[in-house]
C-alpha atoms as a PDB file:
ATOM      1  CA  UNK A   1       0.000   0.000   0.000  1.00  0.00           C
ATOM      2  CA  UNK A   2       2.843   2.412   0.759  1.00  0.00           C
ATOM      3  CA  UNK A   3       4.908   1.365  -1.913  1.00  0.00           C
ATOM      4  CA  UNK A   4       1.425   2.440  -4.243  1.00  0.00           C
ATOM      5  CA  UNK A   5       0.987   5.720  -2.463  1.00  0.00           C
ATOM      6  CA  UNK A   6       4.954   6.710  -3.303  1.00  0.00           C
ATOM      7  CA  UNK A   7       4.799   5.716  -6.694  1.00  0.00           C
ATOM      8  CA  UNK A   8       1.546   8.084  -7.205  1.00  0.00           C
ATOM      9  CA  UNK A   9       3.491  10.857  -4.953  1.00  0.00           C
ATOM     10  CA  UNK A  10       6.580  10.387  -7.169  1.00  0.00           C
ATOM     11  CA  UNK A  11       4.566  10.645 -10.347  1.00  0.00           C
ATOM     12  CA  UNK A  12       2.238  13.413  -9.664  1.00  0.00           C
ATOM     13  CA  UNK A  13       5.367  15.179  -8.645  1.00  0.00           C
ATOM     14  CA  UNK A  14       7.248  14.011 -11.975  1.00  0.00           C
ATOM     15  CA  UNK A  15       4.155  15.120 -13.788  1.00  0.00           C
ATOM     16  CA  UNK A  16       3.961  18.470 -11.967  1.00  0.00           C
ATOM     17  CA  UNK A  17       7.569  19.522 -12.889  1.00  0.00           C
ATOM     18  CA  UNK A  18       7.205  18.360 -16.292  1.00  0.00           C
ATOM     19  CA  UNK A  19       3.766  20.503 -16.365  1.00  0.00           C
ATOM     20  CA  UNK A  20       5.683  23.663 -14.780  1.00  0.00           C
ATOM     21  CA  UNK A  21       8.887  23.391 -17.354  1.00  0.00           C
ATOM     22  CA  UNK A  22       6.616  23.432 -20.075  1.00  0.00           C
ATOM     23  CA  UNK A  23       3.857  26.081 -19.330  1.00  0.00           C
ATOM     24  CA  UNK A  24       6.008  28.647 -17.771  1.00  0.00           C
ATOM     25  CA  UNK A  25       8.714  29.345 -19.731  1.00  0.00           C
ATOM     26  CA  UNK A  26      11.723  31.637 -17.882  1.00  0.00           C
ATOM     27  CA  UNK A  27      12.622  34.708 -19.015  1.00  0.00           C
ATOM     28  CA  UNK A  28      16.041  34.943 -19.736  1.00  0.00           C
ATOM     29  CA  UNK A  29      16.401  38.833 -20.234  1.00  0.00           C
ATOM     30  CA  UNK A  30      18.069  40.881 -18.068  1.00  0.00           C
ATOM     31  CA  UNK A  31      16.711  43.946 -16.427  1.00  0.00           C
ATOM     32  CA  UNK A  32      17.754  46.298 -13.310  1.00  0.00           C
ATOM     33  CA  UNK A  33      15.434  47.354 -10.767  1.00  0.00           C
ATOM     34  CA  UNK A  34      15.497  50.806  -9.197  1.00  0.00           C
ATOM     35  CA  UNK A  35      17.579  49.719  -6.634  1.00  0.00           C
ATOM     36  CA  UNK A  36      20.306  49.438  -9.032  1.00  0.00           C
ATOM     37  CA  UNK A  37      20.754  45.920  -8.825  1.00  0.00           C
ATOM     38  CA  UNK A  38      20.737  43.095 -11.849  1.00  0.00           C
ATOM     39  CA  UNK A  39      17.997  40.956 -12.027  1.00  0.00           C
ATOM     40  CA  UNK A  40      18.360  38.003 -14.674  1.00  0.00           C
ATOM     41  CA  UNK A  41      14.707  36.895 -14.372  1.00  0.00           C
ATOM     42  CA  UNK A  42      11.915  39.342 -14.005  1.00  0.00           C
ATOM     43  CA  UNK A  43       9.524  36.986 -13.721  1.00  0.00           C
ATOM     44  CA  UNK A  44      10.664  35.056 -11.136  1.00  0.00           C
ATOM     45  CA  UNK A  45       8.257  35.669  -8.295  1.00  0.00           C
ATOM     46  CA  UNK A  46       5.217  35.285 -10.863  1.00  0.00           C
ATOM     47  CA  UNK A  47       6.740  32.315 -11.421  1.00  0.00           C
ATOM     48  CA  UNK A  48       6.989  30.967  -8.012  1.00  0.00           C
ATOM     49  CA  UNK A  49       3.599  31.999  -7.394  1.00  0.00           C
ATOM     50  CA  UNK A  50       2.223  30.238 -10.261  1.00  0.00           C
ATOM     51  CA  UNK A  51       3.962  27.401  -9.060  1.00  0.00           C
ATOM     52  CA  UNK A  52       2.526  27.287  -5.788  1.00  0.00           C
ATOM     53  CA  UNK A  53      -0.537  27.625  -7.171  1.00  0.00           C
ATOM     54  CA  UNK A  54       0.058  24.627  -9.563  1.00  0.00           C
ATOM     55  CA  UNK A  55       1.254  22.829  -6.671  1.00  0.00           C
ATOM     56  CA  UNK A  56      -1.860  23.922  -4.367  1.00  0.00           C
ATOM     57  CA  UNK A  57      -4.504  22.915  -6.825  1.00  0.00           C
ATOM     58  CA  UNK A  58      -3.225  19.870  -7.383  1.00  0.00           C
ATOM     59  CA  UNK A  59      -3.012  19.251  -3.651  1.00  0.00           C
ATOM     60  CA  UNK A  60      -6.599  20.460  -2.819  1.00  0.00           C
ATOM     61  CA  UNK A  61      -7.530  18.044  -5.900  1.00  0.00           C
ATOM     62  CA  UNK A  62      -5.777  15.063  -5.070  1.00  0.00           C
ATOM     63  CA  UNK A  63      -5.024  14.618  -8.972  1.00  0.00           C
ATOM     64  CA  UNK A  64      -4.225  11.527 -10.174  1.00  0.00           C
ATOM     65  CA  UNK A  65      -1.196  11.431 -12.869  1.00  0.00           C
ATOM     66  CA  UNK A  66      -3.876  11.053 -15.424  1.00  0.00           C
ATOM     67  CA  UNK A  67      -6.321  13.456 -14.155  1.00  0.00           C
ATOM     68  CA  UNK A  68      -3.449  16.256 -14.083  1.00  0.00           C
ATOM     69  CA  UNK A  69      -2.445  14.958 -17.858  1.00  0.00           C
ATOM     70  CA  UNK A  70      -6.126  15.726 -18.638  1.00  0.00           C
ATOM     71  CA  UNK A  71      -6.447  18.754 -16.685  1.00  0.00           C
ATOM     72  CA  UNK A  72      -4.205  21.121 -16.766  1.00  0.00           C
ATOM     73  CA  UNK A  73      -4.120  21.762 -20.414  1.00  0.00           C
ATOM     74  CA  UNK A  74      -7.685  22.627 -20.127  1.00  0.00           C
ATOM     75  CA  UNK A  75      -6.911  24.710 -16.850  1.00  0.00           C
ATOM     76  CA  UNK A  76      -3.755  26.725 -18.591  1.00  0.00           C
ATOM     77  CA  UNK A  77      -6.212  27.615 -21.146  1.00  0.00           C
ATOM     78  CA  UNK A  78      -9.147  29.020 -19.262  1.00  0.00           C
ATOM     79  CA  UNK A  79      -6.731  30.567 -17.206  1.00  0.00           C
ATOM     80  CA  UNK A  80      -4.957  32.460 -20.302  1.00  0.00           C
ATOM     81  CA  UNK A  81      -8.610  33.837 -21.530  1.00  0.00           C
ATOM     82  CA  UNK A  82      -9.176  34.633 -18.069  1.00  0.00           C
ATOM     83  CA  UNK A  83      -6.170  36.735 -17.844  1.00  0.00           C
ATOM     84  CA  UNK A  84      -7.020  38.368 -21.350  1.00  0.00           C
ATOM     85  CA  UNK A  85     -10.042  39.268 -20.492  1.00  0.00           C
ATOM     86  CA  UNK A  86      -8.286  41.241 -17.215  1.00  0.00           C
ATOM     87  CA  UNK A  87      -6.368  42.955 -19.612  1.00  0.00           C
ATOM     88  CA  UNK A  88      -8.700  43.991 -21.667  1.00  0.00           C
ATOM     89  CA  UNK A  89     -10.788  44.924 -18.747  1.00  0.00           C
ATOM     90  CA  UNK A  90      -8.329  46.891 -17.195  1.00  0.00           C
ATOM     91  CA  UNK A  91      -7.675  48.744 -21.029  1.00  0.00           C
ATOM     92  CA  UNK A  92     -10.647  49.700 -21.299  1.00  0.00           C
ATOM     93  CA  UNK A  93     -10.224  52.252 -19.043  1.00  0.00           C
ATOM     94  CA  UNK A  94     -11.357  51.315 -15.149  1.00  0.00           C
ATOM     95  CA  UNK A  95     -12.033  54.632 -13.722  1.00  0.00           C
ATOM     96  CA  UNK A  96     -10.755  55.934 -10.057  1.00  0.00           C
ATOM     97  CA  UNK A  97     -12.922  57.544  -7.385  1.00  0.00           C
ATOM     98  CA  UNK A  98     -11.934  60.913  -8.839  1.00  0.00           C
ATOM     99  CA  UNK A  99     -12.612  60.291 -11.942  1.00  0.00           C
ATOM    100  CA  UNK A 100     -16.163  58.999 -10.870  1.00  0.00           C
ATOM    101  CA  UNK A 101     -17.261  62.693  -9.057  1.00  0.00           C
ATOM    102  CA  UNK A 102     -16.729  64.451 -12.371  1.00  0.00           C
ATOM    103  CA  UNK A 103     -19.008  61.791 -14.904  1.00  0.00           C
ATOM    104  CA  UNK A 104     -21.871  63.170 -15.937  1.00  0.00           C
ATOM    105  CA  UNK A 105     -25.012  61.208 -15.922  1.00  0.00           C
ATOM    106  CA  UNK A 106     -24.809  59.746 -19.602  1.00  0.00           C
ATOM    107  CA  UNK A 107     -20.890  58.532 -18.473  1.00  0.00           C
ATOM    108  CA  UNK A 108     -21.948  57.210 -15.730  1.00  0.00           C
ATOM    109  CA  UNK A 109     -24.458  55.204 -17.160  1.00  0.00           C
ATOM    110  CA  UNK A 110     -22.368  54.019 -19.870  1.00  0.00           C
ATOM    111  CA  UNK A 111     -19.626  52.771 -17.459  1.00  0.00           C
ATOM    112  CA  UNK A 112     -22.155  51.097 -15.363  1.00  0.00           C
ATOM    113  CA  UNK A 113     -23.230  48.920 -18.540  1.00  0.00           C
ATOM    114  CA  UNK A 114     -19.556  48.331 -19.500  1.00  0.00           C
ATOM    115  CA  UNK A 115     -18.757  46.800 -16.219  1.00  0.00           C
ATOM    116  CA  UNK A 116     -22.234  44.479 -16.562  1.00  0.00           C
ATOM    117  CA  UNK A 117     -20.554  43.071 -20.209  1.00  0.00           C
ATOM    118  CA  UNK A 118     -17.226  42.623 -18.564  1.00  0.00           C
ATOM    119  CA  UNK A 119     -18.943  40.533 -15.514  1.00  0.00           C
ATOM    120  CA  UNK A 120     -20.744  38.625 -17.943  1.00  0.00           C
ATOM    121  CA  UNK A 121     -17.648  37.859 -20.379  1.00  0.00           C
ATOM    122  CA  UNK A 122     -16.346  36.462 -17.305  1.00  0.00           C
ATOM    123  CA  UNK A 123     -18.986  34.757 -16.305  1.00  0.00           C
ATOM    124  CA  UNK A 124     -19.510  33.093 -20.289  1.00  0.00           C
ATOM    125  CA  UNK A 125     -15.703  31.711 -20.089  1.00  0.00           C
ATOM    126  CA  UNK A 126     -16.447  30.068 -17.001  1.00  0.00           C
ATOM    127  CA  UNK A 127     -19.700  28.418 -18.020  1.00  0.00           C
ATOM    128  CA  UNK A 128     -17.953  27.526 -21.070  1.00  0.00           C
ATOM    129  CA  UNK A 129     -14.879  26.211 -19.170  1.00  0.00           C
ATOM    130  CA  UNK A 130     -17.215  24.435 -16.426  1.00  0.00           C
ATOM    131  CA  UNK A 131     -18.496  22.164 -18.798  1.00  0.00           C
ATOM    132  CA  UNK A 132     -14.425  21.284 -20.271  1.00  0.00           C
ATOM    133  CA  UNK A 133     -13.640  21.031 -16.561  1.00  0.00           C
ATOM    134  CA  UNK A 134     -16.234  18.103 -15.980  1.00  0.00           C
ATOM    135  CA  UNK A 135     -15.408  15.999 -19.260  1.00  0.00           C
ATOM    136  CA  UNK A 136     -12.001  16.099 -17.408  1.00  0.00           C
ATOM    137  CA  UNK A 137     -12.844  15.849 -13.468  1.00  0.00           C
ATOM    138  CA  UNK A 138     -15.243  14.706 -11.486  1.00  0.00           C
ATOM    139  CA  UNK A 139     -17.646  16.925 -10.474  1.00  0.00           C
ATOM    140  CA  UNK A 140     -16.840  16.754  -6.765  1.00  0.00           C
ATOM    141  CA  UNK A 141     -13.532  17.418  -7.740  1.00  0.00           C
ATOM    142  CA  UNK A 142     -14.730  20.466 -10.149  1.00  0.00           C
ATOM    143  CA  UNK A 143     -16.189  21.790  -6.927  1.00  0.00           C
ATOM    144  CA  UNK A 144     -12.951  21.907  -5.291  1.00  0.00           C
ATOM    145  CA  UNK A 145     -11.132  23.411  -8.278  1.00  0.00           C
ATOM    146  CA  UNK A 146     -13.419  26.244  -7.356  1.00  0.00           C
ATOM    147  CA  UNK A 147     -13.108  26.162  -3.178  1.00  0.00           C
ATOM    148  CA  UNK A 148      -9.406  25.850  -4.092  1.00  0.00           C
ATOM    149  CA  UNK A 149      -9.271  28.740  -6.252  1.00  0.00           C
ATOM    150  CA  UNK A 150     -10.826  30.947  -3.943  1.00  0.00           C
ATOM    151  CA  UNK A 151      -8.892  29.258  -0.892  1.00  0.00           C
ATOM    152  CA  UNK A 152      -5.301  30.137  -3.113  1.00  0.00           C
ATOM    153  CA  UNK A 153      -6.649  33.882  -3.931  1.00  0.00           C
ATOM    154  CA  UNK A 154      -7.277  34.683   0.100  1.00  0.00           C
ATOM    155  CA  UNK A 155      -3.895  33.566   1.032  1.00  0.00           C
ATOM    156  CA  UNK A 156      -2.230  35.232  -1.174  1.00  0.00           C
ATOM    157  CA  UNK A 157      -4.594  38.462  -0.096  1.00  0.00           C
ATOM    158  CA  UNK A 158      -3.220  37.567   3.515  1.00  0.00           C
ATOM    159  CA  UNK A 159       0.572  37.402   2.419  1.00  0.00           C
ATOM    160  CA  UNK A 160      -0.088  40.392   1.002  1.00  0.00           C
ATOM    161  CA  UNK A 161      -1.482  41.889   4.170  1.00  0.00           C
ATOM    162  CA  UNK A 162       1.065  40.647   6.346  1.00  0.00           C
ATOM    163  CA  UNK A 163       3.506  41.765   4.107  1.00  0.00           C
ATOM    164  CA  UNK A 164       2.647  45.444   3.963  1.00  0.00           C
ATOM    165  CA  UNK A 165       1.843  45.498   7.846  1.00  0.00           C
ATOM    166  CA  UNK A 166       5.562  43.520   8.221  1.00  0.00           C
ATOM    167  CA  UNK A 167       7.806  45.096   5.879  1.00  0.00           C
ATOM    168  CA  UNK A 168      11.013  43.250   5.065  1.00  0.00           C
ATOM    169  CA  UNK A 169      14.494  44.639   6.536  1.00  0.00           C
ATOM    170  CA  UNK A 170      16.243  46.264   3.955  1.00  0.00           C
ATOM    171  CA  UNK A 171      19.636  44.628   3.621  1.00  0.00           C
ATOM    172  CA  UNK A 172      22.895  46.141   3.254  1.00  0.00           C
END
């Protein structure tokens, strides 16, 4: 029984690297940040966090090898639209809580309707990608794609909080 449970660990873990390498591609250009410094990936905390969230999914999940074969190709997809659709949201010109006190009423109302498109754009990708998820998954397990997702999102929200409230020590 134990030898079974280490040769799924082993290959979900094989599987998950080989899923990482592929999807996430590192940026080998070189950049400096204001501090002056080099930095020879740019993208290397997105990465790690995309990682982790790989790594959390398919935890929350409990993915067998073939379930992760099946799903993530379907997941790195939704997720791309997803993310286009962000960017195009964000485009299209989100307004701040200045810019809101000087709309008039037609701008206003216009806005109002854009952000009811956008919400339902969002909400069309996942019906659409609901549907791919369950040929793949189980639904029980399509339900905790979605506790999972929201689980990931509040602790990063809580890193993020306990980051800014506990700075880290500049070093020199």
């Amino acid at each position: 029984m134990k030898t079974n449970i280490a040769k799924i660990t082993a290959t979900s873990l094989a599987l998950l690297l080989a899923l990482l390498m592929q999807t996430n591609p590192v940026n080998a250009q070189q950049t400096w940040h204001k501090s002056g410094k080099q930095n020879s990936q740019p993208g290397a905390k997105h990465e790690k966090m995309e990682a982790q969230h790989v790594a959390f999914i398919t935890q929350k999940l409990a993915l067998t090898p073939e379930e992760a074969q099946a799903f993530w190709p379907v997941y790195n997809e939704y997720d791309a639209k997803r993310d286009e659709l962000r960017k195009s949201f964000r485009e299209s010109g989100g307004l701040n809580k200045a810019e809101n006190e000087t709309l008039t009423e037609a701008q206003a109302s216009k806005v109002l309707d854009d952000q009811i498109i956008e919400a339902q754009k969002f909400l069309d990708l996942r019906k659409e990608y609901h549907a791919k998820f369950k040929s793949v998954l189980p639904a029980v397990k399509v339900l905790k794609l979605y506790d999972a997702e929201r689980d990931f999102q509040k602790m990063l929200m809580d890193k993020m909080r306990q980051h800014k409230s506990n700075p880290p020590m500049d070093k020199k």
